[in-house]
Protein backbone atom coordinates (compact mmCIF):
# COMPACT_ATOMS: atom_id res chain seq x y z
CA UNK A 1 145.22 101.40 131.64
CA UNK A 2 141.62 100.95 132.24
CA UNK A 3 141.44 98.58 135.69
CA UNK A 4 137.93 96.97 137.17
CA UNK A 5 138.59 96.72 141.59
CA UNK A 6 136.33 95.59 144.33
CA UNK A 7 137.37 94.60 147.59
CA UNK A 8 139.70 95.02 150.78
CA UNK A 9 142.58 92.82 151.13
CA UNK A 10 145.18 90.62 149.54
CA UNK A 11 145.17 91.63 145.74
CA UNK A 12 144.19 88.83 143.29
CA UNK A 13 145.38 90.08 139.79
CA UNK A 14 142.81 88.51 137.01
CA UNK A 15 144.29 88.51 133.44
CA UNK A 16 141.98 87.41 130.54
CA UNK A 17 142.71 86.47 126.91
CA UNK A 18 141.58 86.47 123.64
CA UNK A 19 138.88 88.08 122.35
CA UNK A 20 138.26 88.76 126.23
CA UNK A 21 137.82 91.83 128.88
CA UNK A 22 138.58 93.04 132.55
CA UNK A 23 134.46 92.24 131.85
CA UNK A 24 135.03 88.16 131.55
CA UNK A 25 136.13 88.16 135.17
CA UNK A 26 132.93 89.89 136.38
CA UNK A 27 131.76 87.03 138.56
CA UNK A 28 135.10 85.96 139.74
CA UNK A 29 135.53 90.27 141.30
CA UNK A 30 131.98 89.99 142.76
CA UNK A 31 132.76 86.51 144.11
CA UNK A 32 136.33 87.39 145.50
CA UNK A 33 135.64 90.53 146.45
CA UNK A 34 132.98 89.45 148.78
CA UNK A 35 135.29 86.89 150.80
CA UNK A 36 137.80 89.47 151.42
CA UNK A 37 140.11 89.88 148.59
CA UNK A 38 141.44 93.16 146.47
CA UNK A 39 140.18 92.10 143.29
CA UNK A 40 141.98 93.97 140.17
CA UNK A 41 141.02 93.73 136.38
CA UNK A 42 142.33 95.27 133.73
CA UNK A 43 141.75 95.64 130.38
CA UNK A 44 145.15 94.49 128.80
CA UNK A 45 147.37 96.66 126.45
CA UNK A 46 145.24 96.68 123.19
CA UNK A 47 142.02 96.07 124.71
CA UNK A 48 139.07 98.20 125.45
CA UNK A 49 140.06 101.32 128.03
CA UNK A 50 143.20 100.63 127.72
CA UNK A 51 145.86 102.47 125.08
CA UNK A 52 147.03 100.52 122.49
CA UNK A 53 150.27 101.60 120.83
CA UNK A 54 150.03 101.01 117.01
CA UNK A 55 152.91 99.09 116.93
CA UNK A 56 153.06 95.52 116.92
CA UNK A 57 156.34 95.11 118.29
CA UNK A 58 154.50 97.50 121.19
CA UNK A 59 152.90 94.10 122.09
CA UNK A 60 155.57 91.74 123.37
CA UNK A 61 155.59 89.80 126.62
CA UNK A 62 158.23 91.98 128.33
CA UNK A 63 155.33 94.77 127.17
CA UNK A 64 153.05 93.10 129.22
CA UNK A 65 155.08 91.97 132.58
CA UNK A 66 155.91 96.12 132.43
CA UNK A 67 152.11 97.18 132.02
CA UNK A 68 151.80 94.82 135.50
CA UNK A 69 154.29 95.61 137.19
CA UNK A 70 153.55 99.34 136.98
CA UNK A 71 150.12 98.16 137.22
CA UNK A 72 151.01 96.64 141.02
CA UNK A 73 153.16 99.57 141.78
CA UNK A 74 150.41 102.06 141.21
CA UNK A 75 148.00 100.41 143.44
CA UNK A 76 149.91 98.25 146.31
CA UNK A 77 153.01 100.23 146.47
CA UNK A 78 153.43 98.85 150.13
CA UNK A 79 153.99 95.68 148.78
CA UNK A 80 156.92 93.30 149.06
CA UNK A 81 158.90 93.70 145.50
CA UNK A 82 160.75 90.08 145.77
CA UNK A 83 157.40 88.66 146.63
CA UNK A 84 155.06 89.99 144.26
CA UNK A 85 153.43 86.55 143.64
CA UNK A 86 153.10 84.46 146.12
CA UNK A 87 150.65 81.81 143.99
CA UNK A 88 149.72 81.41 140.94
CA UNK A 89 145.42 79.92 139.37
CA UNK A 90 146.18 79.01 135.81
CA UNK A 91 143.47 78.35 133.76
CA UNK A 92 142.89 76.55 129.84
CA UNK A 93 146.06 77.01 128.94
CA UNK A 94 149.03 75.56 130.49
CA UNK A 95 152.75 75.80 130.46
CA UNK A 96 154.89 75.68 127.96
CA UNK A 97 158.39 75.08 127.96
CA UNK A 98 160.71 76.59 125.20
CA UNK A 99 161.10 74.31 122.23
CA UNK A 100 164.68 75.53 120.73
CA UNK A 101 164.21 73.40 117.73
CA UNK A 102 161.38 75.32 115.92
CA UNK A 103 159.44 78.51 116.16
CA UNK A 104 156.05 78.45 117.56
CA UNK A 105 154.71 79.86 114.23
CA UNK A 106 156.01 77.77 111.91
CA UNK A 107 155.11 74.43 114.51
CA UNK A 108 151.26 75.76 114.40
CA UNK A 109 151.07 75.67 110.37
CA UNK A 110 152.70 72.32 110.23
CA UNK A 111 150.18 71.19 112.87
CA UNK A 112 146.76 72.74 111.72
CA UNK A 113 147.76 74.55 108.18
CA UNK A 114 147.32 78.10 107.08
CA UNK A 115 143.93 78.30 108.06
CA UNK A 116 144.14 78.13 111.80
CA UNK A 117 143.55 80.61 113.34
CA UNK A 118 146.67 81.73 114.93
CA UNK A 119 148.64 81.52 111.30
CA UNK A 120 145.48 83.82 109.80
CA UNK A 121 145.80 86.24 112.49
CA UNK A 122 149.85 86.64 111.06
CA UNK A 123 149.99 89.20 108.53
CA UNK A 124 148.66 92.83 109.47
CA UNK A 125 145.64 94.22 108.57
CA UNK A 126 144.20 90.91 106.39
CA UNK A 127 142.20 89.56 108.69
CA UNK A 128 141.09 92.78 110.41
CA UNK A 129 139.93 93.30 106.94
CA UNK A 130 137.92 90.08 106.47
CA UNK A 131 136.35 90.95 110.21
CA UNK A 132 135.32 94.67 108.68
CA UNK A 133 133.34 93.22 106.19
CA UNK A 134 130.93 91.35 108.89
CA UNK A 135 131.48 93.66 111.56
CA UNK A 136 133.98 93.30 114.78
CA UNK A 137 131.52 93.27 117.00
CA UNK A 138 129.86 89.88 115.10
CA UNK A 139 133.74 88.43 114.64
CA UNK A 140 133.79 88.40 117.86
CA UNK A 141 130.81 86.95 119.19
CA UNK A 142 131.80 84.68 116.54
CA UNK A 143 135.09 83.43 118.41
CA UNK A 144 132.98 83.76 121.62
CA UNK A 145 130.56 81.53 120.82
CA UNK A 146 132.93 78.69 119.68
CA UNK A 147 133.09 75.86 122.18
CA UNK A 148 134.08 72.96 120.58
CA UNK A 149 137.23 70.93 120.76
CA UNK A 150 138.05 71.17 117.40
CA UNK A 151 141.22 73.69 115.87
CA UNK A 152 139.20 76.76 115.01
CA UNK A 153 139.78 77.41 111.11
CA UNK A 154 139.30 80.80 109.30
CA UNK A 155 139.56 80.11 105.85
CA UNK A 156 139.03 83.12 103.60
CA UNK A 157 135.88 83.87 102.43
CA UNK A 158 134.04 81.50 104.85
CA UNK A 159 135.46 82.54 107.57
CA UNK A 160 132.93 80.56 110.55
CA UNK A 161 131.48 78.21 108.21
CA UNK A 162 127.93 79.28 108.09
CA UNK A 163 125.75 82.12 106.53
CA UNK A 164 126.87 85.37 108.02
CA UNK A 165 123.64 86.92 108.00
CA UNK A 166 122.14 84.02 109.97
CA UNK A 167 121.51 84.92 114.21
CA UNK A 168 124.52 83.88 116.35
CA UNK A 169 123.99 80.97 118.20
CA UNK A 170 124.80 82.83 122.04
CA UNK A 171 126.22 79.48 124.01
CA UNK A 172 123.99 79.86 127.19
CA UNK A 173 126.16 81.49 129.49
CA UNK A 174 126.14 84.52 127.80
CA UNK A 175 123.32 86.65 128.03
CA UNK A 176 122.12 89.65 125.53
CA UNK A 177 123.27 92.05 127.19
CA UNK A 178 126.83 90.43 127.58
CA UNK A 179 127.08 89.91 123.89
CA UNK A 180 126.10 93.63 123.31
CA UNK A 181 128.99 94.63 125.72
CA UNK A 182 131.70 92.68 123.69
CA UNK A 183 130.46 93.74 120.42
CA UNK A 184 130.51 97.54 121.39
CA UNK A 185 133.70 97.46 123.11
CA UNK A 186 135.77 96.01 120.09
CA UNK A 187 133.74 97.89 117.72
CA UNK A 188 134.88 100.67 119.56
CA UNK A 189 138.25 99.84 119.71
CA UNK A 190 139.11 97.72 116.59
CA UNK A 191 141.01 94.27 117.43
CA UNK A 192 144.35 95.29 116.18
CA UNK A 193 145.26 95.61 119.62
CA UNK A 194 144.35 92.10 120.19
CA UNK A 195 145.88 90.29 117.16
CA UNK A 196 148.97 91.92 118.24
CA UNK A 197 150.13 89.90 120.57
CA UNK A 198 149.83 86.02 118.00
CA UNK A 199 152.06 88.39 116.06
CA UNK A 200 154.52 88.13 118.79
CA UNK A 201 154.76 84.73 119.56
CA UNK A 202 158.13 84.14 117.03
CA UNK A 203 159.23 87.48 118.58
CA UNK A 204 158.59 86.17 122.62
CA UNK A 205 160.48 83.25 121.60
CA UNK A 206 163.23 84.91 120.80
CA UNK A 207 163.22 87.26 123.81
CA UNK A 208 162.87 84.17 126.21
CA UNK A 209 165.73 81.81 124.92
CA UNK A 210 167.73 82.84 128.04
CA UNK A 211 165.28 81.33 130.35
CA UNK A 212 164.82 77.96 128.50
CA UNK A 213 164.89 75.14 131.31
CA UNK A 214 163.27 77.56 133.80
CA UNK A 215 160.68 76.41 136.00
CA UNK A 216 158.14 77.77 137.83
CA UNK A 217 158.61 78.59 141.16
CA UNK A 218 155.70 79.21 143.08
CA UNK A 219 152.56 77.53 143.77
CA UNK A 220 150.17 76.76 141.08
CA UNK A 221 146.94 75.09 140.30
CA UNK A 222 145.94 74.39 136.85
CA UNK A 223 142.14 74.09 135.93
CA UNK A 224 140.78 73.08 132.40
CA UNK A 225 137.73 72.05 130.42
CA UNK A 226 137.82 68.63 128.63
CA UNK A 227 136.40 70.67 125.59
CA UNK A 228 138.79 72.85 125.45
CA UNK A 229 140.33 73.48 122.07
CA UNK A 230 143.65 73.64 124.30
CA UNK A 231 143.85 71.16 126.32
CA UNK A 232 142.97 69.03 123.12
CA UNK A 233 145.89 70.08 121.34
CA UNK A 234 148.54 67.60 119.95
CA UNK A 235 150.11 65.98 122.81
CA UNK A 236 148.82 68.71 125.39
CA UNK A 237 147.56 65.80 127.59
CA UNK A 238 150.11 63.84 128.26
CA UNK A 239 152.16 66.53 128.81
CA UNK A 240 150.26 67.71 131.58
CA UNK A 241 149.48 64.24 132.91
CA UNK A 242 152.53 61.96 132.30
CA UNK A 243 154.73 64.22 134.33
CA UNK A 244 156.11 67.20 131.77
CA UNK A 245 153.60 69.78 133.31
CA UNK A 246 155.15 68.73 136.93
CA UNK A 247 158.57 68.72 135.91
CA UNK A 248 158.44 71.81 134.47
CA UNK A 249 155.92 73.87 137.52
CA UNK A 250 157.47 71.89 140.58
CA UNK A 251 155.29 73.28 142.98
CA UNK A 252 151.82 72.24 140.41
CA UNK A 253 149.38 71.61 143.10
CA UNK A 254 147.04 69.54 140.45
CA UNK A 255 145.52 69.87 137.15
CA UNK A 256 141.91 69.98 137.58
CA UNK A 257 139.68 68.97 134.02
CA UNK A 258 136.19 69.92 134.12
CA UNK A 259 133.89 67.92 132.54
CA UNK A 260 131.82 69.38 129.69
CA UNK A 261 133.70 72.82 129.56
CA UNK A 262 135.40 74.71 127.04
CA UNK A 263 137.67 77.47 126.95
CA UNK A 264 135.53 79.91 128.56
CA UNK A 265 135.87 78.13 131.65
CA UNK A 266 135.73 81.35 134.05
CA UNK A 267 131.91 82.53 132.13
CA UNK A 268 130.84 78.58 131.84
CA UNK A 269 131.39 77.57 135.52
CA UNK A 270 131.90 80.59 137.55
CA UNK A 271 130.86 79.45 140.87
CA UNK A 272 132.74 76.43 140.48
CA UNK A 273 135.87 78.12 139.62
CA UNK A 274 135.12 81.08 142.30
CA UNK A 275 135.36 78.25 144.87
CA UNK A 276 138.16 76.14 143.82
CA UNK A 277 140.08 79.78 143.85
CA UNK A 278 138.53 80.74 147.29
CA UNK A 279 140.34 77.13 148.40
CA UNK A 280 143.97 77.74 146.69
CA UNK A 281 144.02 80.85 147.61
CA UNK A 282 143.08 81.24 150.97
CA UNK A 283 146.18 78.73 151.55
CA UNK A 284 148.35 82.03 150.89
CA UNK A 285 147.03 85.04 152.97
């Protein structure tokens, strides 16, 4: 496993998404770091440094609470093992509790159709395929790039709905040589990795059944863009503003909306966000 660290003291754990890197926390380990926290990155299974196992069922969320926990063991073995987390910064995506009624596959193509994104990423090697043919690298700028509200759509043969040999339109918070760092690392590594785990969300479902009607238990502050192709979901709002998102995470400090952000909150605001973490944080030292 391939880990970014800077910094003395209590260790802040940063865990990015899709198509991301231990890279998309940059400012948050410079920021953090400097006002005396361990900060720890890593590239997740699949991504960049980091092995991934060919497998997809290699890629399930019990996968991924191992890597960590390893992960903490290796590098704070001094550490408290029944109070590993003492508080929890959530950002863009929320929550959600277990639906027993219908599998989270099947409930994103009769919300959005085939063509979203999540149901194209499905089948093995398809859409890696359609990504070959314009390059990873671009593919992912691609998804990058997107900041609108809107359900992003991948529909074959027209995959980002504009001429493919046309420049990518960089949103402003990413520089050149930010976009160059992306595009090498995936085209490095393929994105195989990183599909893997949308082909696991029918198989996490069925791994977590047990632990539908849990809550969570620690303290938590949510922070999202108004943009956000998430938060603007079917009935994501008033879940986490009529009461479901407290219900459900008791100890849900607030939900914090942005305005004028999109999902890549932590690269679009990052001072704002290094604060408001500074502030929760420093509540738990």
């Amino acid at each position: 496993m391939h880990i970014a660290e800077k910094g003395e003291g209590p260790v802040i754990l940063f865990l990015h998404g899709f198509p991301q890197l231990w890279y998309s926390w940059r400012h948050q380990i410079n920021g953090l770091a400097s006002l005396g926290y361990r900060a720890l990155a890593p590239d997740l299974r699949g991504y960049g440094g980091t092995d991934a196992p060919a497998s997809v069922d290699s890629y399930t969320c019990f996968h991924i609470v191992g890597d960590l926990i390893a992960l903490l063991d290796a590098v704070a073995p001094d550490q408290e093992k029944a109070d590993r987390v003492k508080a929890l910064f959530n950002l863009s995506v929320p929550f959600s509790p277990y639906n027993p009624k219908i599998k989270p596959i099947e409930a994103w193509r009769a919300y959005f159709g085939q063509d979203h994104y999540i149901c194209r990423f499905q089948e093995p090697g398809v859409i890696e395929a359609e990504f070959a043919e314009i390059g990873i690298g671009r593919a992912v700028l691609e998804i990058l790039s997107y900041c609108s509200p809107d359900p992003l759509f991948l529909p074959k043969g027209n995959l980002f709905g504009h001429p493919l040999d046309s420049p990518i339109d960089l949103p402003p918070w990413m520089s050149q040589e930010d976009a160059q760092y992306y595009a090498t690392q995936f085209e490095k590594t393929g994105i195989t990795g990183a599909l893997n785990y949308y082909r696991n969300f029918n198989r996490n479902w069925e791994l977590t059944a047990a632990w539908s009607g849990s809550k969570i238990k620690v303290p938590v502050k949510f922070v999202v863009g108004d943009l956000d192709l998430v938060y603007t979901m079917p009935g994501r709002k008033e879940y986490i503003h009529n009461g479901g998102f407290k219900r459900d995470v008791p100890f849900l400090e607030e939900a914090v909306v942005m305005k004028g952000v999109s999902h890549w909150i932590i690269e679009e605001k990052p001072d704002e966000i290094n604060k408001l973490m500074f502030d929760f944080f420093s509540k738990f030292r």
